[in-house]
Protein backbone atom coordinates (compact mmCIF):
# COMPACT_ATOMS: atom_id res chain seq x y z
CA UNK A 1 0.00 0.00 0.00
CA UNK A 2 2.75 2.42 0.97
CA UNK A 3 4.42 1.56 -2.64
CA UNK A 4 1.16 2.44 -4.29
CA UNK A 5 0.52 5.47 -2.73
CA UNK A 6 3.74 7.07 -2.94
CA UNK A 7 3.88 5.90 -6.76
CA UNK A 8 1.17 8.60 -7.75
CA UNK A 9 -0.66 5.91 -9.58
CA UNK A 10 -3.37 6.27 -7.33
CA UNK A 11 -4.02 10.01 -7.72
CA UNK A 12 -4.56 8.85 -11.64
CA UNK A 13 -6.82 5.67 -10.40
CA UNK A 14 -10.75 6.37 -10.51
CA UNK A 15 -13.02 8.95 -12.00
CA UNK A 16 -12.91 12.42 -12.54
CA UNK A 17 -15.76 13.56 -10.63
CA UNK A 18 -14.96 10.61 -8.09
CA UNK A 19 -12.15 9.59 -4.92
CA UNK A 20 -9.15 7.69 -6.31
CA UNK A 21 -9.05 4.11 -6.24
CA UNK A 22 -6.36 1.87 -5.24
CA UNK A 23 -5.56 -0.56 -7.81
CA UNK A 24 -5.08 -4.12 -7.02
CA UNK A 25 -1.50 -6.09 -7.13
CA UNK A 26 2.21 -5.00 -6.65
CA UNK A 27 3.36 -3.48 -9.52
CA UNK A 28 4.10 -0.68 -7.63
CA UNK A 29 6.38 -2.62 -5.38
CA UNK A 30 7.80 -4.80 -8.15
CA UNK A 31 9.38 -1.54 -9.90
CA UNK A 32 10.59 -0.77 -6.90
CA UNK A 33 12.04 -3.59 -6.64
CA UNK A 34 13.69 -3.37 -9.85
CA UNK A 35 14.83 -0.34 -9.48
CA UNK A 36 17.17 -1.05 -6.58
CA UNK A 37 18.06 -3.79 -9.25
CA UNK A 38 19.31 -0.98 -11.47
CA UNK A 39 20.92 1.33 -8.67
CA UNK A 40 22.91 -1.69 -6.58
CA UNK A 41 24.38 -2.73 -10.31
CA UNK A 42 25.50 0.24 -11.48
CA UNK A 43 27.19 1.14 -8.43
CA UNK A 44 29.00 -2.43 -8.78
CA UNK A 45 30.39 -0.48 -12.40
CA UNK A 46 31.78 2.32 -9.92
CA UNK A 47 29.26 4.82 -10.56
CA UNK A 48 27.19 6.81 -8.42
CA UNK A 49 24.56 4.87 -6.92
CA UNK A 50 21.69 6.07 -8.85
CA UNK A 51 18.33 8.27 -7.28
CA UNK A 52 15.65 6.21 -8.86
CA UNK A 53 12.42 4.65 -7.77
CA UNK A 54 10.76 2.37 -9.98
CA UNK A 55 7.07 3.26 -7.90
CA UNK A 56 7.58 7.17 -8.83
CA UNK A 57 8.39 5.81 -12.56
CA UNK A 58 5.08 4.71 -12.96
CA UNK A 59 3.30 7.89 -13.21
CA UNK A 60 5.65 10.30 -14.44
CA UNK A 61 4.48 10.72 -17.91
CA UNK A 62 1.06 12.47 -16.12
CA UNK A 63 3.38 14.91 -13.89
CA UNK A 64 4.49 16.26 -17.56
CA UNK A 65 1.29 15.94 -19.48
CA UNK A 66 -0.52 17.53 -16.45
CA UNK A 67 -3.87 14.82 -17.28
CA UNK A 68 -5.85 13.56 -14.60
CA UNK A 69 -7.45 10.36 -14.28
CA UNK A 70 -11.16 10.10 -16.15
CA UNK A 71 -12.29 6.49 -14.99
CA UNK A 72 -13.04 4.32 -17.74
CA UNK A 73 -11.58 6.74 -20.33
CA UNK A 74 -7.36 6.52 -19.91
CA UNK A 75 -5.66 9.07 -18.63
CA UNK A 76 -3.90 10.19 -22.26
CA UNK A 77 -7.58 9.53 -24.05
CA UNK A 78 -6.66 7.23 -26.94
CA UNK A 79 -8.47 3.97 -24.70
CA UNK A 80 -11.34 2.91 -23.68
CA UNK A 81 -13.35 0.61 -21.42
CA UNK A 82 -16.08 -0.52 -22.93
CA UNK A 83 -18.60 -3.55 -22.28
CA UNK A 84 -18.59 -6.59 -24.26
CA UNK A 85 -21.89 -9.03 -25.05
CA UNK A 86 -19.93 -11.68 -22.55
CA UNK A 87 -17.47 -8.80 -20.19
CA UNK A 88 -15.64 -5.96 -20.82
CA UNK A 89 -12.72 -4.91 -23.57
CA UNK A 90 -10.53 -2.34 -23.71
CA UNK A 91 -9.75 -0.72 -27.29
CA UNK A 92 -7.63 1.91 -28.23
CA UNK A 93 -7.55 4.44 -31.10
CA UNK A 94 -4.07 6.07 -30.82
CA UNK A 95 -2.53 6.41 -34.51
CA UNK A 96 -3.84 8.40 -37.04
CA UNK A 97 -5.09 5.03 -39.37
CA UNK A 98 -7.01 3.30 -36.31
CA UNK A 99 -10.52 4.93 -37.13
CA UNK A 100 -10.18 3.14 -40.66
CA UNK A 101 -8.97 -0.04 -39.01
CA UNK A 102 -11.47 -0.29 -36.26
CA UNK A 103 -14.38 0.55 -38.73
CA UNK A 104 -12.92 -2.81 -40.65
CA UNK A 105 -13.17 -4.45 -37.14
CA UNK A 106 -16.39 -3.41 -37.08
CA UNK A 107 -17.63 -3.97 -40.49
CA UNK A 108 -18.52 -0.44 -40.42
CA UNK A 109 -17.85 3.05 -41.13
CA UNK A 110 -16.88 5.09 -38.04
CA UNK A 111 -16.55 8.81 -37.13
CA UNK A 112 -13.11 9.81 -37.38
CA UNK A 113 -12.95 12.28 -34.56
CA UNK A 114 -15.70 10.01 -32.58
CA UNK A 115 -15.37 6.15 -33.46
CA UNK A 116 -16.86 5.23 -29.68
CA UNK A 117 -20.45 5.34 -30.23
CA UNK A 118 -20.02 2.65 -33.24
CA UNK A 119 -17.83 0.54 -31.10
CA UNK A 120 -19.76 0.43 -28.11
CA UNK A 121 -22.85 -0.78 -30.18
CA UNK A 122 -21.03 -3.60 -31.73
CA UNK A 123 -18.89 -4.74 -28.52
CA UNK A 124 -22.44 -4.99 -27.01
CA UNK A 125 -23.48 -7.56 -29.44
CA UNK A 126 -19.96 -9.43 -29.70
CA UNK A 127 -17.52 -11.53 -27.03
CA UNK A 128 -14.45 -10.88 -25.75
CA UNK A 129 -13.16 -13.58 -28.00
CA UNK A 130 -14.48 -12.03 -31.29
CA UNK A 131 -13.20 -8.75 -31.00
CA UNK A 132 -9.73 -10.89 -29.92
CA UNK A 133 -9.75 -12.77 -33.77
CA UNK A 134 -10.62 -9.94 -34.96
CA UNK A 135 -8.23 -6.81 -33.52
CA UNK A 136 -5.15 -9.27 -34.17
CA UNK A 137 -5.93 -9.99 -37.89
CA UNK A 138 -6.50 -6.05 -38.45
CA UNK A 139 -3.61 -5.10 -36.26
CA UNK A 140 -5.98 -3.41 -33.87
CA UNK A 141 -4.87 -2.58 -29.94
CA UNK A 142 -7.86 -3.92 -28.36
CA UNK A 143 -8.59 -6.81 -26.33
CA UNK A 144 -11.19 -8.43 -22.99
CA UNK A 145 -10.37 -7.31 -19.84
CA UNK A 146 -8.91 -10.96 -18.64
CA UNK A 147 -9.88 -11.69 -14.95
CA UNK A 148 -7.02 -11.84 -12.13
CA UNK A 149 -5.80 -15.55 -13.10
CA UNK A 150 -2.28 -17.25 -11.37
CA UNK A 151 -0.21 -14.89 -12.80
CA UNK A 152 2.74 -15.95 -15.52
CA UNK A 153 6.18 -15.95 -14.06
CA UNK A 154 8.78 -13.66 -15.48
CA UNK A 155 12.39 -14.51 -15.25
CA UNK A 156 14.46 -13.17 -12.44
CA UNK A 157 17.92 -11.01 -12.84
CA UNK A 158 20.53 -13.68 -13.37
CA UNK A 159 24.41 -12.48 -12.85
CA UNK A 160 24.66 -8.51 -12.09
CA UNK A 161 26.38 -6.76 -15.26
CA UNK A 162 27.33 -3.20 -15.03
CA UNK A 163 26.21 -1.53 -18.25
CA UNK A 164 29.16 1.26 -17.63
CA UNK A 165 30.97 2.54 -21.24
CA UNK A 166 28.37 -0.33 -23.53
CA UNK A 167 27.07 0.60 -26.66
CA UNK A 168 22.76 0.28 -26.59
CA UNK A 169 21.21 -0.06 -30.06
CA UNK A 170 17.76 1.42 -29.27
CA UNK A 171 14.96 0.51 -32.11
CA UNK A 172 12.47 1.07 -29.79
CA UNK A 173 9.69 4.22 -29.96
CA UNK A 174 7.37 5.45 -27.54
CA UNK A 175 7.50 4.80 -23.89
CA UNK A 176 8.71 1.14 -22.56
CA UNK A 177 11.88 0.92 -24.79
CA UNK A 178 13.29 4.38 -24.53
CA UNK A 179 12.61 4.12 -20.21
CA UNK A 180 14.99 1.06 -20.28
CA UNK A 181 17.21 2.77 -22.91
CA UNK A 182 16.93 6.35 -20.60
CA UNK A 183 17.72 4.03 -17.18
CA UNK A 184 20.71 2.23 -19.07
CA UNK A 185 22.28 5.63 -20.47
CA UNK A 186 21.99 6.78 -16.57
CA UNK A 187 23.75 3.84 -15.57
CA UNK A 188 26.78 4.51 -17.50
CA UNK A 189 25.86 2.50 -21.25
CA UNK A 190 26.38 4.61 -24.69
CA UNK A 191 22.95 5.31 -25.54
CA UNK A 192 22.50 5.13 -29.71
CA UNK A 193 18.86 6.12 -30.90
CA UNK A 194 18.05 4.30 -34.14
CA UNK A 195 15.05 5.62 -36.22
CA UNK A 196 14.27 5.37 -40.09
CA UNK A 197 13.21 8.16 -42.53
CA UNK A 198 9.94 7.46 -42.61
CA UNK A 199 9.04 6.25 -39.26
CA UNK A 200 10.37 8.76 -36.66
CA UNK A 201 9.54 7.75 -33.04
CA UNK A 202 5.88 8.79 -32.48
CA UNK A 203 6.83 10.42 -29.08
CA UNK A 204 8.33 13.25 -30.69
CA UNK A 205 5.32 14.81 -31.47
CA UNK A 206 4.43 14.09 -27.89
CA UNK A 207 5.45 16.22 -25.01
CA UNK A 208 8.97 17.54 -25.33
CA UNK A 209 9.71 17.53 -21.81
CA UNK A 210 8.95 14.18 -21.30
CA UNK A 211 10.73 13.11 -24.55
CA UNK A 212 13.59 15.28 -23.35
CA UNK A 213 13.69 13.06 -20.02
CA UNK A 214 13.85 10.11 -21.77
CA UNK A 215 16.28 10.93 -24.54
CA UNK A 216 18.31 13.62 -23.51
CA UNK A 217 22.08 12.64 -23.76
CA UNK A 218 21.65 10.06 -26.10
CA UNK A 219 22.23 9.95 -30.16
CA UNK A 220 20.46 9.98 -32.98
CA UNK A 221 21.37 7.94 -36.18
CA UNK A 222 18.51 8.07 -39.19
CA UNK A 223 19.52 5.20 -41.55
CA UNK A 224 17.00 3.72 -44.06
CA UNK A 225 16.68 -0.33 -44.65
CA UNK A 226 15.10 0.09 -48.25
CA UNK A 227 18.91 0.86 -49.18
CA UNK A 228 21.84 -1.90 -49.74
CA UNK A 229 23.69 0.42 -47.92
CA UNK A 230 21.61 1.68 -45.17
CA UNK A 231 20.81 -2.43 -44.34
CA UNK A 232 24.88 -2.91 -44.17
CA UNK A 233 25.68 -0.40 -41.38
CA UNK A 234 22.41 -1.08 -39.63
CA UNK A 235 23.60 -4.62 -39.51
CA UNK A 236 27.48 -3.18 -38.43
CA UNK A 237 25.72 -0.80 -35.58
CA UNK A 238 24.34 -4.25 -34.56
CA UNK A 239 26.99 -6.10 -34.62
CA UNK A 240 28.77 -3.76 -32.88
CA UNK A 241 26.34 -3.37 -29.92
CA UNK A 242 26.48 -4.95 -26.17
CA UNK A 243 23.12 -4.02 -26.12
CA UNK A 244 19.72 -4.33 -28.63
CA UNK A 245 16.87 -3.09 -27.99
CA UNK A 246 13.96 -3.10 -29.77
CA UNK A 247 9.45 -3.26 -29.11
CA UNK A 248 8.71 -4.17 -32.19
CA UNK A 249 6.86 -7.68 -34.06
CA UNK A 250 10.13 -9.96 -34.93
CA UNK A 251 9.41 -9.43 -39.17
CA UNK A 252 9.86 -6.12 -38.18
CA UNK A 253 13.29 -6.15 -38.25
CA UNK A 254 14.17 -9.32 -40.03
CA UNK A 255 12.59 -7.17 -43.07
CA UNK A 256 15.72 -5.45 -42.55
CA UNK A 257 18.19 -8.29 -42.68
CA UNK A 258 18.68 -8.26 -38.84
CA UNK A 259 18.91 -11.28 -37.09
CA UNK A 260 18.35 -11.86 -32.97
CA UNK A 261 19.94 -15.43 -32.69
CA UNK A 262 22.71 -14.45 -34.33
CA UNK A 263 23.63 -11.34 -31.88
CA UNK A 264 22.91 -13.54 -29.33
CA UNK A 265 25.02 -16.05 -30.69
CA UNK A 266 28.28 -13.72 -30.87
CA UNK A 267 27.35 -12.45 -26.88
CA UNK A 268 25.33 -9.59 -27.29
CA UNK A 269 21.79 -8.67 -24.95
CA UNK A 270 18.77 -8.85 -26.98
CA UNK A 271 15.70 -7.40 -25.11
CA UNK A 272 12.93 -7.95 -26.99
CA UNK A 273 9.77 -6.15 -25.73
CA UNK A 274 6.65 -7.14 -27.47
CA UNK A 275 2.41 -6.72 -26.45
CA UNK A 276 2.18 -10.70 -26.30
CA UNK A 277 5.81 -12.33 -26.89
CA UNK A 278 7.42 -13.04 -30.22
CA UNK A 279 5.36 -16.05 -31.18
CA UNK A 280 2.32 -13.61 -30.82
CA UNK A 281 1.31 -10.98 -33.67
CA UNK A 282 -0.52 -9.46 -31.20
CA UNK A 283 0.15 -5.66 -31.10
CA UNK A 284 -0.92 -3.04 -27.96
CA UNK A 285 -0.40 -0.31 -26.33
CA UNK A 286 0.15 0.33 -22.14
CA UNK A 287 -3.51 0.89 -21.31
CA UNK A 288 -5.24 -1.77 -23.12
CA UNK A 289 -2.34 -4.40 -22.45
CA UNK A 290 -2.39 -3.35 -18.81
CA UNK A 291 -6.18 -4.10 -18.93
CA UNK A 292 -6.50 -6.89 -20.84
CA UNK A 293 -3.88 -8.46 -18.21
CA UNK A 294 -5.93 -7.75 -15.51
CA UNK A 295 -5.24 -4.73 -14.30
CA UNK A 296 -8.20 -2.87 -13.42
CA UNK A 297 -9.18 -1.02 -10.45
CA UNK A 298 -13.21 -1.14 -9.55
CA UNK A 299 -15.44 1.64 -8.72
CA UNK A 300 -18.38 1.04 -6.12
CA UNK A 301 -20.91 -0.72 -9.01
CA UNK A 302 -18.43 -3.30 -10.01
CA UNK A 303 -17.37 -1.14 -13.30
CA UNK A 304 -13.64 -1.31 -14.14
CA UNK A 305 -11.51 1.85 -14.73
CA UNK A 306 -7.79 2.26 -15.81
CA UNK A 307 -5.03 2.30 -13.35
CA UNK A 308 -2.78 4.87 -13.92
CA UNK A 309 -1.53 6.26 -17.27
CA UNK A 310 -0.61 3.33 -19.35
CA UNK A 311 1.13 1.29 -16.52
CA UNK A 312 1.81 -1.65 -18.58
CA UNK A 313 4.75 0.74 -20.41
CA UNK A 314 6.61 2.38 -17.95
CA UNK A 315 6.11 -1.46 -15.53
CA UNK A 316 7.69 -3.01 -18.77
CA UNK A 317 10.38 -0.35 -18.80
CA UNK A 318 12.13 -1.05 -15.51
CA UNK A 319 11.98 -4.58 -15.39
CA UNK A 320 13.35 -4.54 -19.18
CA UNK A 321 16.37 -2.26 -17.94
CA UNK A 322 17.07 -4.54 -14.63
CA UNK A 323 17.36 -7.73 -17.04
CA UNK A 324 19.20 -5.85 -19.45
CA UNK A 325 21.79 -5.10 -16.39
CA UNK A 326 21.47 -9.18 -16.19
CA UNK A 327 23.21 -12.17 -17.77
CA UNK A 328 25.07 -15.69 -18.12
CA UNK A 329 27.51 -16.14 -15.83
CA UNK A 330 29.57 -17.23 -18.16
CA UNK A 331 29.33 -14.21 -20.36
CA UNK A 332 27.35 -15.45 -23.12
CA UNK A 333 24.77 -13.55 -24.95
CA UNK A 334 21.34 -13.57 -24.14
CA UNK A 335 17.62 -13.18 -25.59
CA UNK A 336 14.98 -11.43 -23.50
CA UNK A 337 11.41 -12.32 -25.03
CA UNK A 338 9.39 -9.33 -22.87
CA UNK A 339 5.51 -9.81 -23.43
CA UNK A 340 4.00 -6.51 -21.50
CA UNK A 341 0.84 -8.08 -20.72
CA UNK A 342 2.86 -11.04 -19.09
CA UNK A 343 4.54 -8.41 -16.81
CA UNK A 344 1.89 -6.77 -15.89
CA UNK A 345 -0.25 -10.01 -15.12
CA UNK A 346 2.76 -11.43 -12.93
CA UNK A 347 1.97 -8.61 -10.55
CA UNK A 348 -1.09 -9.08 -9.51
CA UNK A 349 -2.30 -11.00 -6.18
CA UNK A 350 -6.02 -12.17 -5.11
CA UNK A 351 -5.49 -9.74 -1.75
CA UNK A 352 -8.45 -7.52 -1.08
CA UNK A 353 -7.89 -3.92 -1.76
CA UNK A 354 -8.62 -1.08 0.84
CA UNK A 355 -10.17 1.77 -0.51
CA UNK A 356 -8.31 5.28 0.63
CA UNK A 357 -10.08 7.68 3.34
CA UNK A 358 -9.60 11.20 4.03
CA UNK A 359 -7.93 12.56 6.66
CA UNK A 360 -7.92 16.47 7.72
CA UNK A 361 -8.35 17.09 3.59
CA UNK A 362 -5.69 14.90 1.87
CA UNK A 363 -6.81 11.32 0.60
CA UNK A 364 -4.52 8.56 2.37
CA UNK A 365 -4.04 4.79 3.01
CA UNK A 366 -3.61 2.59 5.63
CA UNK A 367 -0.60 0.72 5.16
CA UNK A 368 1.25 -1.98 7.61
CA UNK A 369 3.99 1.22 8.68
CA UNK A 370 0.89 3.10 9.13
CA UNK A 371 -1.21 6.35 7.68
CA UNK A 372 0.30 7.08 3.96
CA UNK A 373 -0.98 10.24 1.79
CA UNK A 374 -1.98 9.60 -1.61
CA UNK A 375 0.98 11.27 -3.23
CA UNK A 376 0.45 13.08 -6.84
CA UNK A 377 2.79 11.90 -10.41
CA UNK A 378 6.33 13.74 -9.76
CA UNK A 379 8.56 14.95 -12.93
CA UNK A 380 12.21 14.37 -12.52
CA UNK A 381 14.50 17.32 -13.66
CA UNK A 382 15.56 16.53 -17.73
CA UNK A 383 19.11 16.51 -18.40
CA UNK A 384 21.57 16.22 -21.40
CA UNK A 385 20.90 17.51 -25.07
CA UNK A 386 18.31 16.01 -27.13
CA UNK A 387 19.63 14.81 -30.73
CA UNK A 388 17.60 16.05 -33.34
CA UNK A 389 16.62 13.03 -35.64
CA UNK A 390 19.67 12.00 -37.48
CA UNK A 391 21.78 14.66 -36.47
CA UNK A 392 24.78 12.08 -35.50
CA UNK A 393 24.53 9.49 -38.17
CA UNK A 394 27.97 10.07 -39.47
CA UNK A 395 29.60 10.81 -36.11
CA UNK A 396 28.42 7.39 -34.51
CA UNK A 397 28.84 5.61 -38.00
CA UNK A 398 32.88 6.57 -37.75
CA UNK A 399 33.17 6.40 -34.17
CA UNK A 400 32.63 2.70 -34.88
CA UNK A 401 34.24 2.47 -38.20
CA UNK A 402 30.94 1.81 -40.32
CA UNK A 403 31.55 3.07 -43.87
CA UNK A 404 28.47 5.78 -43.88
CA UNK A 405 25.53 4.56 -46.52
């Protein structure tokens, strides 16, 4: 309880006109957990022991955007709760060609600035497991809010590896990858951005601060895999990394002649960090992963609502970055298949959950140390430059003697 409330999860728990809600589970704890991980590694590396709680992590991308919590709505907008014919679902509508895609789900036309109404009528009429056939043919983020099953386990942190002076490949866009990325550069690694020309990270266009947090002190390398020459030196910025990273569907990147069991093979990390695992073509996003796993809080009639601002990201994150800090003992190289909803469903228990009181004014919990207020998303302090895109292609490409494309 203490974890939770201090995590400012909470404070985005519930509905707008309502009290928060504390979710159910340990996530909270868990990235905690991992966190200390992170810190008691690098300081093994000789570095400073790192400031950073995992908890805090959780809800940070709210202390930027400023967004409060609106129930059954996510915190950012894009996702929805919605009831099914045999439960509930959770769909989002994030990128700019999801209206067409869910009005294909749908087998109709939807409003593009208001595809809800349409949805809710046909989720009404159709299971859990239809719109689950469906949303993964299409490529659409949606699936039924599972109930709180025996949770999957997820590996433990083998051998402790300081990450000091290793190169990171990052592939990875949005918010889980470029957390671990951001918590490996602070713990020492060479932190190499990799986007193409004509997909840019998404969370660019996001908010800058934020993206600045994440980013800032790492660089940028554009290089474009529809080239001979831009496949050879990405394949030479793998080869030469300690470290890949990368949240996308496996043919993502074997389109580009880039191969995980071979990295592996020579020693390198591979963290993989998919919706559903690499056998799975499932794709999502952190709210309706983090609800489809499970993760739901309840308001007083029994009807689910979001916890936090897309938990099953920032959750995926950390515990990426502690097993990235992680290996063989005897040095080999290792793959890390991450499936977000799997992390996020190996934190929850079948404990009752309290619900928070007032007390002189501030909402708090009770909690086995005692009284706890219900503390609100904190920002860390950005530091380091941010790279525009591309602006150190050539100076990484001949740091590491890559002939440039």
């Amino acid at each position: 309880m203490r974890d939770w409330a201090e995590s400012g999860v909470i404070a985005l728990t519930g509905r707008a006109d309502g009290p928060p809600v504390i979710p159910p589970g340990r996530a909270a704890t868990v990235a905690r957990a991992m966190s200390s991980w992170i810190a008691d590694v690098s300081a093994l590396g000789g570095r400073q022991h790192l400031d950073i709680d995992g908890a805090r992590l959780l809800a940070e991308r709210a202390a930027f955007t400023g967004r409060p919590r609106h129930g059954n709505i996510s915190v950012g907008g894009s996702c929805r709760l919605l009831p099914t014919a045999d439960g509930w679902a959770a769909v989002s509508c994030a990128r700019p060609d999801d209206p067409t895609l869910i009005g294909a789900l749908i087998s109709d036309a939807v409003d593009e600035g208001n595809p809800w109404p349409a949805v809710a009528d046909w989720l009404h009429t159709h299971t859990g497991a239809e719109l689950t056939e469906r949303a993964e043919l299409l490529g659409v983020a949606a699936g039924p809010v599972s109930p709180a099953n025996t949770p999957p386990s997820v590996p433990a942190p083998l051998h402790p590896r300081p990450v000091d002076g290793l190169l990171v490949v990052d592939f990875s866009a949005l918010w889980a990858g470029p957390l671990c990325a951001h918590l490996l550069g602070l713990a020492g690694a060479r932190v190499v951005k990799v986007e193409t020309p004509d997909r840019p990270d998404g969370a660019r266009r996001g908010d800058p601060d934020f993206y600045h947090l994440l980013h800032g002190g790492h660089e940028s390398v554009v290089l474009d895999p529809t080239t001979t020459e831009g496949r050879r030196a990405l394949a030479a910025l793998v080869d030469a990394a300690d470290i890949v990273l990368e949240a996308s569907r496996p043919r993502a990147l074997t389109r580009f002649g880039l191969d995980a069991d071979a990295a592996v093979a020579r020693g390198a990390t591979w963290v993989s960090i998919t919706a559903a695992g690499r056998s799975s073509d499932r794709i999502g996003f952190g709210d309706d992963l983090a609800a489809a796993a499970g993760l739901v809080a309840h308001d007083s009639d029994g009807t689910p609502l979001f916890v936090g601002d897309a938990l099953a990201d920032p959750l995926t994150g950390i515990t990426a970055a502690a097993l990235a800090m992680s290996a063989p003992a005897d040095g080999s190289g290792r793959l890390w298949d991450l499936s977000m909803s799997d992390i996020v469903a190996s934190t929850l228990t079948d404990q009752p959950v309290p619900q928070p009181f007032r007390r002189d004014g501030p909402w708090v919990v009770d909690a086995s140390s005692g009284v706890v207020p219900i503390a609100e998303p904190r920002p860390r302090t950005p530091a380091g430059r941010v790279a525009a895109s591309g602006e150190d292609t050539a100076a990484v490409l001949a740091s590491l003697r890559i002939a440039a494309p």
